[in-house]
Protein backbone atom coordinates (compact mmCIF):
# COMPACT_ATOMS: atom_id res chain seq x y z
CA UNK A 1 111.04 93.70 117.14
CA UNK A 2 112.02 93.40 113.94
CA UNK A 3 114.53 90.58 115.08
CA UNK A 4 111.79 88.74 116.56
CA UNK A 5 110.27 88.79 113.08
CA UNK A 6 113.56 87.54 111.45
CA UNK A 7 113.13 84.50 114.39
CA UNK A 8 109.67 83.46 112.91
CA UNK A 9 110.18 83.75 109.37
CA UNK A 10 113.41 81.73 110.05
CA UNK A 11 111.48 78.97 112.29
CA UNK A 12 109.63 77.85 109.07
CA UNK A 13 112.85 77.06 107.50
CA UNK A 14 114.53 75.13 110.56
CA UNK A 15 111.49 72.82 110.85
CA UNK A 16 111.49 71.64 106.84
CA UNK A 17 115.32 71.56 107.40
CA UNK A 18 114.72 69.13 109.89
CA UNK A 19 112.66 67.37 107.73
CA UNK A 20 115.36 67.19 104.58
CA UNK A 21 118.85 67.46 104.48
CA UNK A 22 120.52 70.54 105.68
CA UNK A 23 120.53 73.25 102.98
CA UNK A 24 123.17 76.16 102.79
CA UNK A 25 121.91 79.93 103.83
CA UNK A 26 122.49 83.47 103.94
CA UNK A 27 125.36 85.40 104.98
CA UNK A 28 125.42 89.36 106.14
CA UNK A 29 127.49 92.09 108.47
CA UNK A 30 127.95 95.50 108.74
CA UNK A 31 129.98 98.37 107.04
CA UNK A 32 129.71 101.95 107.47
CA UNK A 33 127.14 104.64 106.82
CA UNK A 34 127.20 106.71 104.15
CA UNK A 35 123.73 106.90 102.64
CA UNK A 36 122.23 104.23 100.56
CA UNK A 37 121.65 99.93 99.93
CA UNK A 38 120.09 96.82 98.69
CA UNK A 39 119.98 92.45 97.67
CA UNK A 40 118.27 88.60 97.16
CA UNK A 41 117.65 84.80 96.78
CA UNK A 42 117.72 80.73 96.15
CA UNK A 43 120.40 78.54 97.74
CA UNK A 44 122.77 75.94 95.70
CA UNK A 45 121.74 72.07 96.22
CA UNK A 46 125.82 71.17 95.83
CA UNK A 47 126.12 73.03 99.06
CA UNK A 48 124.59 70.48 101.68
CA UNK A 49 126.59 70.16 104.74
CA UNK A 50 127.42 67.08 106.54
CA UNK A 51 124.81 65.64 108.96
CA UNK A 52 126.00 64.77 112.29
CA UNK A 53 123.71 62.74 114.47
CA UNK A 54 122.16 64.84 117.79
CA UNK A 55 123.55 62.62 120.03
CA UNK A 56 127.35 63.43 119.06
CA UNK A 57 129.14 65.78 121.43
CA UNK A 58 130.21 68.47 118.73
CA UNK A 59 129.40 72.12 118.79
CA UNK A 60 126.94 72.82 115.99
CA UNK A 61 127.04 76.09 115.82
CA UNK A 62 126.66 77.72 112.24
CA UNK A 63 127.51 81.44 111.07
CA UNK A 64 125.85 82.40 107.67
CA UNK A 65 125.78 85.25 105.85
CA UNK A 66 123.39 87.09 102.82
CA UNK A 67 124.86 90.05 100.50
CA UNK A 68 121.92 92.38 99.39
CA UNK A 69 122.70 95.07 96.97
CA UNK A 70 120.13 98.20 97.06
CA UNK A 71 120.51 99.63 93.35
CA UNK A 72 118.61 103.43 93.91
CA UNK A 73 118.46 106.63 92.24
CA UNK A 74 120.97 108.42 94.19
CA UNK A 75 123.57 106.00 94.74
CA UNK A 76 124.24 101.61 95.30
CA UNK A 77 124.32 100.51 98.58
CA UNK A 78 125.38 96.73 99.55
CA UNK A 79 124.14 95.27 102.58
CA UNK A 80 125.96 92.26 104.26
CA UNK A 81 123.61 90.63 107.14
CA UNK A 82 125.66 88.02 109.54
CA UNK A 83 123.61 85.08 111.18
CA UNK A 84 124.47 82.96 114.02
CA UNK A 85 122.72 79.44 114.43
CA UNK A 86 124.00 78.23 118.13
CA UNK A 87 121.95 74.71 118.07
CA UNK A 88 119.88 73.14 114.93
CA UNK A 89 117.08 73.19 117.51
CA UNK A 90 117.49 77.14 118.10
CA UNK A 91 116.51 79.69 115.73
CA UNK A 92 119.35 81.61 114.05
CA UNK A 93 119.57 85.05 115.27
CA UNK A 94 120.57 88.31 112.82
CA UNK A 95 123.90 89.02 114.46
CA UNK A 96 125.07 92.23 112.74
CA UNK A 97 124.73 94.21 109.47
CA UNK A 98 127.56 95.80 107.84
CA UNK A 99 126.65 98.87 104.86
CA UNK A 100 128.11 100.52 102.44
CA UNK A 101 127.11 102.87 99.08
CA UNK A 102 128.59 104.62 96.55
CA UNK A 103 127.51 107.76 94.74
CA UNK A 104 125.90 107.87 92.13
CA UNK A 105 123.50 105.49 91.60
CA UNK A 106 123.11 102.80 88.58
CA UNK A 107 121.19 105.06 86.46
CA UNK A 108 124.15 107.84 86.15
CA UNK A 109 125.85 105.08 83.85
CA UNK A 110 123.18 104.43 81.75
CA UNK A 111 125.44 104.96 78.26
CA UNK A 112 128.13 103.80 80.32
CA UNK A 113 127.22 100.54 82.03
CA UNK A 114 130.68 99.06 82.03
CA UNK A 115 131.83 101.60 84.31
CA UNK A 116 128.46 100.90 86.28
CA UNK A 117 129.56 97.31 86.56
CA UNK A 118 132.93 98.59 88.30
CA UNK A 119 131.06 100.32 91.04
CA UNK A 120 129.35 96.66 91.90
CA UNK A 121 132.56 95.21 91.68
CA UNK A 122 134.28 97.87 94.43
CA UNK A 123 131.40 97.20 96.57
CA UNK A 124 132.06 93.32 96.16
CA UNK A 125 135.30 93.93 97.48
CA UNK A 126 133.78 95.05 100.87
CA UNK A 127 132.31 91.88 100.88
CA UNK A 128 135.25 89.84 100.44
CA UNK A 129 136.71 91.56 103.61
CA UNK A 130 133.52 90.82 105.23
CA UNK A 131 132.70 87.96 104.48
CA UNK A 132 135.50 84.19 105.61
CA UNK A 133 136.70 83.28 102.19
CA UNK A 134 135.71 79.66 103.38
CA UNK A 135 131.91 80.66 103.03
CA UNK A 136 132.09 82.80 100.16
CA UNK A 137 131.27 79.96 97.48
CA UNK A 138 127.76 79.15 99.98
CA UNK A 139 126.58 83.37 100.45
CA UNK A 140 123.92 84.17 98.11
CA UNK A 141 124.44 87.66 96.35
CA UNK A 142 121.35 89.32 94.95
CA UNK A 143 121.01 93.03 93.68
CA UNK A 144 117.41 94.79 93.30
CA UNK A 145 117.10 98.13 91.85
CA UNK A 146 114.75 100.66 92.36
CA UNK A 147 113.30 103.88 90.89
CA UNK A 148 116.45 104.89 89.41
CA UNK A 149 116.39 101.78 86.88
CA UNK A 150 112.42 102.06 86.65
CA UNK A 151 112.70 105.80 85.16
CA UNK A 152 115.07 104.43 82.59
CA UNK A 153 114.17 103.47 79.20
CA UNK A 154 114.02 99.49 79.11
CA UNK A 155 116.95 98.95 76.69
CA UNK A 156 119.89 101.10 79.30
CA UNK A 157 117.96 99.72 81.84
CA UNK A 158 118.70 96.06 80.44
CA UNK A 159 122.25 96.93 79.54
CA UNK A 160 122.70 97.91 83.25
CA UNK A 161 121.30 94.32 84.60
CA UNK A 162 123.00 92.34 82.28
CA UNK A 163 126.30 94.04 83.08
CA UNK A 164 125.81 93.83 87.02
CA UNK A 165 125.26 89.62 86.16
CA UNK A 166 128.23 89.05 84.67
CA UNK A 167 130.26 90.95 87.37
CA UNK A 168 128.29 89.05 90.18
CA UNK A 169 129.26 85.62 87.40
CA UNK A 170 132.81 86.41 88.19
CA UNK A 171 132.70 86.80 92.00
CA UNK A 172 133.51 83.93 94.09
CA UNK A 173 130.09 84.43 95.74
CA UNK A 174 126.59 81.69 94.97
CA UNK A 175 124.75 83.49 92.08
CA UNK A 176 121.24 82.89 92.31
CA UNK A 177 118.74 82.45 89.48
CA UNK A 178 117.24 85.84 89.11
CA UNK A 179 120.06 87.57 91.49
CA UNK A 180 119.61 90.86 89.22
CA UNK A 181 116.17 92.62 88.86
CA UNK A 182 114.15 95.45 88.61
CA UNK A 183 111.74 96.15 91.79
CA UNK A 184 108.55 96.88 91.13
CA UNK A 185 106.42 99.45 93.57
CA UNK A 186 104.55 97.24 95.23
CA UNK A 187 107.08 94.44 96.25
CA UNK A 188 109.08 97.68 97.66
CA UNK A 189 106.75 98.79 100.46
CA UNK A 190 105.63 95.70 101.46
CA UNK A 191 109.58 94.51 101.63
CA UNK A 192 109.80 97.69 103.55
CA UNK A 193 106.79 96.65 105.83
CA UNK A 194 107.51 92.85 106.32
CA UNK A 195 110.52 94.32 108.40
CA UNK A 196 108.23 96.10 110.70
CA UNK A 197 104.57 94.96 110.68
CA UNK A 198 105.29 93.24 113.94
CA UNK A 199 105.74 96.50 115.63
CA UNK A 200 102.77 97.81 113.25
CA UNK A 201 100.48 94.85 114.83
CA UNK A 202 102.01 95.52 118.36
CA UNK A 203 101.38 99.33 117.86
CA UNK A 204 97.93 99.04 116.41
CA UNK A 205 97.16 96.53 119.49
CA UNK A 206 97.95 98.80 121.86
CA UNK A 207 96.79 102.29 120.56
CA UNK A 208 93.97 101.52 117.93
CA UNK A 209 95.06 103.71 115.85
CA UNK A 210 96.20 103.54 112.11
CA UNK A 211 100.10 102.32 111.94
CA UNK A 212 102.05 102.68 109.52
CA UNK A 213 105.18 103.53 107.12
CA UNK A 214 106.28 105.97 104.99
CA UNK A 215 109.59 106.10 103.30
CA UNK A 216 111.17 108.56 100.95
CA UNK A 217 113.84 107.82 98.25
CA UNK A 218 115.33 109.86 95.60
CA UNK A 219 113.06 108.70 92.69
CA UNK A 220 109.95 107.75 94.95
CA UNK A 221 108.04 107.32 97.58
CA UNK A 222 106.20 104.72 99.24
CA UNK A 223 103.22 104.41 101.59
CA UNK A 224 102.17 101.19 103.54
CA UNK A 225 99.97 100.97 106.42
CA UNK A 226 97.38 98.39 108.28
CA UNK A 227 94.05 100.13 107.41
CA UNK A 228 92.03 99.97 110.41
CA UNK A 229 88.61 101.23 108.69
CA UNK A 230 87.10 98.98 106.25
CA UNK A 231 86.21 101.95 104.12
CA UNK A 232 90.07 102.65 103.40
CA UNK A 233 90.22 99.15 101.36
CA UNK A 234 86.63 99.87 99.74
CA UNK A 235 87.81 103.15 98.83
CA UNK A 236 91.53 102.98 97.44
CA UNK A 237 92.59 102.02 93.99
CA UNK A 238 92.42 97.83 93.93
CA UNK A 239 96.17 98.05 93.00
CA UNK A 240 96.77 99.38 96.49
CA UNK A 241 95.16 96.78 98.35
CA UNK A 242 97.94 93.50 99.03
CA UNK A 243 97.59 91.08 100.99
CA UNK A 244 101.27 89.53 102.75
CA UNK A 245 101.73 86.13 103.88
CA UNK A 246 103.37 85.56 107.02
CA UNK A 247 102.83 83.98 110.48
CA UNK A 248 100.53 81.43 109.13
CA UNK A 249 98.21 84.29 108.14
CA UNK A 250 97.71 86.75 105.93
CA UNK A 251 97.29 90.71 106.49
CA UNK A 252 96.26 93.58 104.20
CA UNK A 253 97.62 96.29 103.27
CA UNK A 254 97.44 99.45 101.92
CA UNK A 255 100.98 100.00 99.72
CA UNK A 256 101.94 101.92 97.29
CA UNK A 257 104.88 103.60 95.32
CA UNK A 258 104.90 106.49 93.79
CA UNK A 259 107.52 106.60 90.72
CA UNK A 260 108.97 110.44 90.23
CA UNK A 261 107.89 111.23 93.91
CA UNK A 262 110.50 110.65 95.57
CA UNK A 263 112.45 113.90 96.89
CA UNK A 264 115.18 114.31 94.41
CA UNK A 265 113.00 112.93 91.13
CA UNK A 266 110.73 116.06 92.93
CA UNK A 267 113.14 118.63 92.60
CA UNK A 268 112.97 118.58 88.93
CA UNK A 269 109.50 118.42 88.26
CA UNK A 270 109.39 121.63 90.34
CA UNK A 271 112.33 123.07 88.26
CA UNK A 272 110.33 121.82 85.42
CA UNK A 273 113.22 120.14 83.95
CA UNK A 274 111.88 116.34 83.88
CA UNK A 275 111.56 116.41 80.27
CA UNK A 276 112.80 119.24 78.90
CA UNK A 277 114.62 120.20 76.04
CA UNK A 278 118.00 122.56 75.54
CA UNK A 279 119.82 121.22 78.78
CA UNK A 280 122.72 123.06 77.40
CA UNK A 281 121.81 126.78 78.08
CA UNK A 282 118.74 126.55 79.27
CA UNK A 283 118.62 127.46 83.01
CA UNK A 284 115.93 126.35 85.29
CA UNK A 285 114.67 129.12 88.21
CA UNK A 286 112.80 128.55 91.51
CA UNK A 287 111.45 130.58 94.10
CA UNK A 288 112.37 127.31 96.60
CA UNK A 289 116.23 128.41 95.88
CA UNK A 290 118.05 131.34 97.38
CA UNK A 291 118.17 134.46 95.15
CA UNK A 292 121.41 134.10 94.46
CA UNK A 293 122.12 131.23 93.83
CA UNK A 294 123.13 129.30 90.32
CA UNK A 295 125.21 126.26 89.64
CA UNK A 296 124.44 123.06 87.44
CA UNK A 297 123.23 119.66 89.09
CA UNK A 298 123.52 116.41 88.49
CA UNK A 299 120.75 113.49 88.66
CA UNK A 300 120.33 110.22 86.74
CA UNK A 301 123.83 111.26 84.78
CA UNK A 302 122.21 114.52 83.31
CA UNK A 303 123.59 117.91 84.29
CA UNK A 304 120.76 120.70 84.84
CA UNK A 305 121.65 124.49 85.49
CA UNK A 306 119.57 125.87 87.96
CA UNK A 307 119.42 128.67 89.71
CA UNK A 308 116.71 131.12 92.48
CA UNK A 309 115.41 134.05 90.72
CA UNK A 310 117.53 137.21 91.14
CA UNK A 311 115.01 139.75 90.49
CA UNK A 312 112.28 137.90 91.91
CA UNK A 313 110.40 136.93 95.52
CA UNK A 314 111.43 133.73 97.04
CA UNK A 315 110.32 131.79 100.38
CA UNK A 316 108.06 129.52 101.92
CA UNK A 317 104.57 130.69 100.20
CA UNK A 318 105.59 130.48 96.31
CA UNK A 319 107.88 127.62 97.29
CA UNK A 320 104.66 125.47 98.05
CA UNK A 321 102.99 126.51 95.15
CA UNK A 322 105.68 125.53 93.17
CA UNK A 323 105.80 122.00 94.43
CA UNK A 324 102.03 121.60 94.83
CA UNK A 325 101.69 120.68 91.61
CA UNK A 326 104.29 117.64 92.11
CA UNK A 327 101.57 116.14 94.53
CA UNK A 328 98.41 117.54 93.99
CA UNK A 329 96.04 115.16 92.09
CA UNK A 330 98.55 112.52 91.78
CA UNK A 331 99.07 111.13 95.08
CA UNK A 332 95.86 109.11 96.68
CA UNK A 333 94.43 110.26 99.83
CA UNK A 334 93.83 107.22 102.23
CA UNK A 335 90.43 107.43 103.96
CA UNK A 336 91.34 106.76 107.21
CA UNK A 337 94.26 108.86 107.14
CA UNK A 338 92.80 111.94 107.93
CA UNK A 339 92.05 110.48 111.67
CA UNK A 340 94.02 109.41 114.53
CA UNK A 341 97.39 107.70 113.34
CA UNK A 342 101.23 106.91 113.94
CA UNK A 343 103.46 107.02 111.26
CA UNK A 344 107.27 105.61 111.33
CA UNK A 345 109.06 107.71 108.86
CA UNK A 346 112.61 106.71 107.28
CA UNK A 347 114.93 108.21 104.64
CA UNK A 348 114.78 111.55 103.57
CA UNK A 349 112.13 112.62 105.67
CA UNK A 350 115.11 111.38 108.41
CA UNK A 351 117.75 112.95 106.75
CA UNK A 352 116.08 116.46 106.13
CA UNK A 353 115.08 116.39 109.52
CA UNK A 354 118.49 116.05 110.92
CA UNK A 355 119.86 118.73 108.63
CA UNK A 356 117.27 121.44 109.45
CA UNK A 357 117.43 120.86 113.13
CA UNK A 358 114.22 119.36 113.50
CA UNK A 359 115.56 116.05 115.34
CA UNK A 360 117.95 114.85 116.21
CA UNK A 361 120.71 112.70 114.06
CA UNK A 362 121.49 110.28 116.71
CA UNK A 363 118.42 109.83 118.28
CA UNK A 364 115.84 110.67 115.96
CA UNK A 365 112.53 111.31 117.34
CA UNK A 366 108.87 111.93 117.60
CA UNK A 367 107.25 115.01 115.62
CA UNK A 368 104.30 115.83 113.91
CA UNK A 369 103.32 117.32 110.36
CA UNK A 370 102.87 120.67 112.03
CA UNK A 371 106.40 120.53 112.82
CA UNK A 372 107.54 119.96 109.30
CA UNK A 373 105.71 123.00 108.34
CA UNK A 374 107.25 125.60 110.49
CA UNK A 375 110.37 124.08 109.96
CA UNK A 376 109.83 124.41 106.27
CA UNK A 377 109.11 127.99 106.89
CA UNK A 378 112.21 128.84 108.76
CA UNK A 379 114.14 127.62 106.73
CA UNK A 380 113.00 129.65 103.10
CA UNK A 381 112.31 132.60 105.18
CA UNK A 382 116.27 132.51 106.09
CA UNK A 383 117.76 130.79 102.75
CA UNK A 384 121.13 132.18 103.30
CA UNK A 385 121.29 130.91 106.47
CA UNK A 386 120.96 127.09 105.57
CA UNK A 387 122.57 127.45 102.63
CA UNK A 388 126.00 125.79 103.51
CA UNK A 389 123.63 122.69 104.83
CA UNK A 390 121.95 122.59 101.54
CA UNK A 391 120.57 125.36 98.86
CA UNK A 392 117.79 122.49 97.92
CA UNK A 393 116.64 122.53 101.65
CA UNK A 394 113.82 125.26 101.42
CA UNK A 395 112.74 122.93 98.43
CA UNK A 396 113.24 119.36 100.13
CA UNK A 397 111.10 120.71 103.18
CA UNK A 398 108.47 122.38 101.57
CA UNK A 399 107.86 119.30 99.44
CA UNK A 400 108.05 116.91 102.68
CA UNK A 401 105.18 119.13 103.81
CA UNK A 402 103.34 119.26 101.12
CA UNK A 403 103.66 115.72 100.38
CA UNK A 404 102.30 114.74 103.63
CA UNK A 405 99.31 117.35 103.71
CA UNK A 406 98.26 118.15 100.34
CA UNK A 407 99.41 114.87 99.25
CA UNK A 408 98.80 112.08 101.53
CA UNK A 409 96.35 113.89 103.75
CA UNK A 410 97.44 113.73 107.06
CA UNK A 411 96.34 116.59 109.88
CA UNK A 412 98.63 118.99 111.30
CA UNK A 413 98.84 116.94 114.06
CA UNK A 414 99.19 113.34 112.54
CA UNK A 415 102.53 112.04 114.62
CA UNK A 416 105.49 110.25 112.83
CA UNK A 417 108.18 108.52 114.26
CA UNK A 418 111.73 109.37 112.68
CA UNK A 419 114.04 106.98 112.90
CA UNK A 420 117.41 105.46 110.94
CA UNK A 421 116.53 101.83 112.73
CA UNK A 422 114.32 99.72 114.99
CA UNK A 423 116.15 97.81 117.42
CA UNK A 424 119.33 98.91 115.76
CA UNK A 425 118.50 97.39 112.62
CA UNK A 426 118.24 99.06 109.52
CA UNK A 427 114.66 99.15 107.99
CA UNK A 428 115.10 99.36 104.72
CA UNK A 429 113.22 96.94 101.91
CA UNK A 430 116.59 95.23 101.81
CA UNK A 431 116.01 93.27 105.00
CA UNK A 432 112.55 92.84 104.26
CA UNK A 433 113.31 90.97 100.91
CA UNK A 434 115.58 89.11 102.59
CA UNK A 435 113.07 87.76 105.30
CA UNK A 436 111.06 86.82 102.10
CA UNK A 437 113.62 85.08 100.56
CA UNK A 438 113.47 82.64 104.12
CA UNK A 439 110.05 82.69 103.70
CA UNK A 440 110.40 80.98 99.89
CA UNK A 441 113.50 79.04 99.87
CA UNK A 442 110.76 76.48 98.96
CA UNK A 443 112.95 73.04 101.31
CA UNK A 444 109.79 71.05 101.97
C-alpha cells in the first residue's frame, strides 16, 4: 500500500513532465540491515534528457535512483531507493531499497565533526557500489537529522551540518540546495505518516476505528494518527493539529514529537543523568537494572557509569516508578485514544519486542498494551535471565509500557501492529520525505 502511494504522488510529476521538458529524478536500492537511516530534495535543470518523439520505436524505459541519509541519535543510516519508469505514460514503480547505518550517531562527534564527516563519507561509498557511475552526477543526495542533532547545542550542531555539506560537495552525487538539515518534530511524523496514511484511510474505512502510528527512536518519540472524534482536534494543543496535502486533498492530523522521549534519551532521565554534573565518579543506580550489575555507557559521545543497586530491591514495581516520571505530565493524552483503536508500531517498540520474545523478528505481529505489560514484568522479575539480551531491557520495557499507558493513554487492550515494513518496504520518515520531495519538485 504504501507503493500505491509512491504511484500517486509520482503521477503528479509525470503529468507536468509531460507538460515541460523531461527533468532528472531520484535514485535508491537496498543494503543490509543493521539498525538505523535517513535523506532529501530539488533536481539540477543541466540534467534534462533528450526527448524522443512517441512515435519512435525505442525502449523508454528509465531507472532512477534517490540517496536519503537518516542522521539519528543512535547511529546514521543511508537509504538508497531504486525506481523503474517502463513507459513515460506509466507511473514509475519503487523497485528496491538498499540500507545501511553506522554506530554511533552524528551527535557522538559533536567536538569532533571531522571524524563525523568520515562516517558520511564510508556510507557514500555504499552508494557508489549501488548506484551506475553513469547516473551518479543526476541522484540527488540529501541528509536530515533528527533528535540526536536537536538535543545539541546550536553551534556543534552547526559544525556537524556544515561538515556533512562539504563531504556531500565532494561526492560525485547532485547536491541539492538545502541537502543538509535539521528535522523538526512535526515534519518527522507526518514524513513517517505520508508513507502509510493510505493504509490508515483504508484501515479507518473498514474498521471505524482510530488508526494510527507510533514510532520510537533513541532521542524521541512520535505520535500521528487520523482523529476520528472531532473533540480530539478541539482538545489537543493547536501545535498538534497539521493538516497534509496529498491526493488533491488535504487530511488532519494529530502529530507530534516528543524530544528526550525517545527510549535511549529515556534511559537517562530515569538514571537521572540528563544533566548532571561529576560524570567522572559519579555513578548512576536503578532499580530497572539487575543488582549486580555496573559498567559505564555511552550516548551522544558522553560516557555515564551506571549500575542496579546492590543492597537494594529491584523489579518491575519500582522500575515503573522510576520511569513514570519520564512520561507523566509531559506527554499529551489524545481524547479519543482511550477508545477503540489500531496502532502500527515501528522501531524500538519492534526491536524490544523481538528481543523479549514478545513477537516475532521475522514476522512481527499483532499484540496489545496488556501484552507489553506482562512482558515487562517477566522480564525484571528474572533480570539475570535476560541479561545477555540486554541489562537495559527491564528498563526499555517498562518504559514502552508506561509510555503507552500512563503516557499516551491507551487501554490494556488498545491493539498495535508491530512491524519492520508494509509491503516490504521500510516505513521510516525517510521514504516519506522522499514522497514529499515528488510532491514539490515544483515542474509546472
Amino acid at each position: 500500500m504504501a507503493l500505491l502511494i509512491l504511484l500517486t504522488v509520482m503521477s503528479m510529476w509525470v503529468l507536468a513532465w509531460n507538460h515541460q521538458v523531461d527533468a532528472t529524478y531520484y535514485h535508491r536500492q537496498t543494503v543490509h540491515h543493521e539498525h538505523s537511516a535517513n535523506m532529501e530534495n530539488l533536481l539540477p535543470e543541466n540534467l534534462l534528457p533528450d526527448i524522443v518523439p512517441v512515435s519512435h520505436p525505442v525502449n523508454l524505459s528509465r531507472t532512477f535512483y534517490g540517496i536519503m541519509f537518516d542522521a539519528g541519535s543512535t547511529g546514521t543510516r543511508i537509504h538508497i531507493y531504486k525506481f523503474i519508469q517502463k513507459d513515460p505514460v506509466e507511473l514509475p514503480v519503487l523497485d528496491n531499497e538498499m540500507y545501511h547505518a553506522v554506530k554511533p550517531g552524528l551527535s557522538a562527534y559533536k567536538d569532533k565533526p571531522e571524524e563525523g564527516g568520515n562516517t558520511i563519507r564510508a556510507l557514500l561509498k555504499v552508494a557508489k557500489k549501488t548506484v551506475p557511475e553513469n547516473e551518479w552526477k543526476k541522484t540527488p543526495v540529501v541528509l536530515k537529522a533528527t533528535a540526536g542533532l536537536r538535543l545539541l547545542p546550536e553551534e556543534k550542531a552547526n559544525a556537524l551540518l556544515e561538515e556533512v555539506r562539504e563531504v556531500f560537495e565532494e561526492s560525485p552525487f547532485f547536491v541539492p540546495n538545502n541537502s543538509v538539515s535539521i528535522m523538526n518534530g512535526t515534519n518527522e511524523g507526518m514524513t513517517q505518516t505520508s508513507v502509510s496514511h493510505f493504509l490508515l484511510r483504508h484501515l479507518y474505512a473498514k474498521t471505524r476505528k482510530t488508526v494510527g502510528i507510533l514510532d520510537l527512536g533513541g532521542g524521541s518519540t512520535q505520535i500521528t494518527f487520523l482523529p476520528k472524534s472531532k473533540k480530539t482536534v478541539y482538545t489537543a494543543p493547536a501545535s498538534y493539529i497539521a493538516n497534509i496535502n496529498m491526493f488533491n486533498h488535504t487530511l488532519q492530523l494529530y502529530t507530534h514529537s516528543y524530544l528526550g522521549n525517545g527510549l535511549v534519551a529515556a534511559r537517562l532521565a530515569t538514571l537521572g543523568a540528563l544533566g548532571a554534573d561529576g560524570l567522572d565518579w559519579k555513578v548512576f543506580t536503578s532499580s530497572c537494572l539487575p543488582k549486580k550489575f555496573r559498567e559505564d555507557w555511552t550516548f551522544g559521545g558522553i560516557t555515564y557509569k551506571v549500575s542496579g543497586i546492590p543492597d537494594g530491591y529491584a523489579g518491575y514495581k519500582l522500575c515503573y516508578y522510576e520511569v513514570m516520571k519520564v512520561v507523566k505530565g509531559i506527554v499529551h493524552q489524545p481524547f479519543e485514544i482511550k477508545g477503540s483503536s489500531v496502532f502500527y508500531a515501528f522501531s524500538y517498540y519492534f526491536d524490544r519486542a523481538v528481543e523479549s520474545g514478545l513477537i516475532d523478528g521475522n514476522r512481527g505481529g499483532m499484540v496489545e498494551v496488556r501484552d507489553f505489560k506482562k512482558r515487562a514484568k517477566e522480564v525484571c522479575n528474572k533480570m539475570t535471565k535476560y541479561r545477555p539480551i540486554s541489562p537495559f531491557l527491564c528498563m526499555d520495557m517498562t518504559y514502552i509500557t508506561c509510555l503507552l499507558k500512563e503516557g499516551f493513554g491507551f487501554k490494556d487492550n488498545t491493539v498495535l501492529q508491530l512491524a519492520k515494513k508494509v509491503n516490504n518496504v521500510e516505513t521510516s520518515w525517510a521514504l516519506g520525505a522522499t514522497f514529499d520531495h515528488f510532491n514539490n519538485l515544483n515542474i509546472h
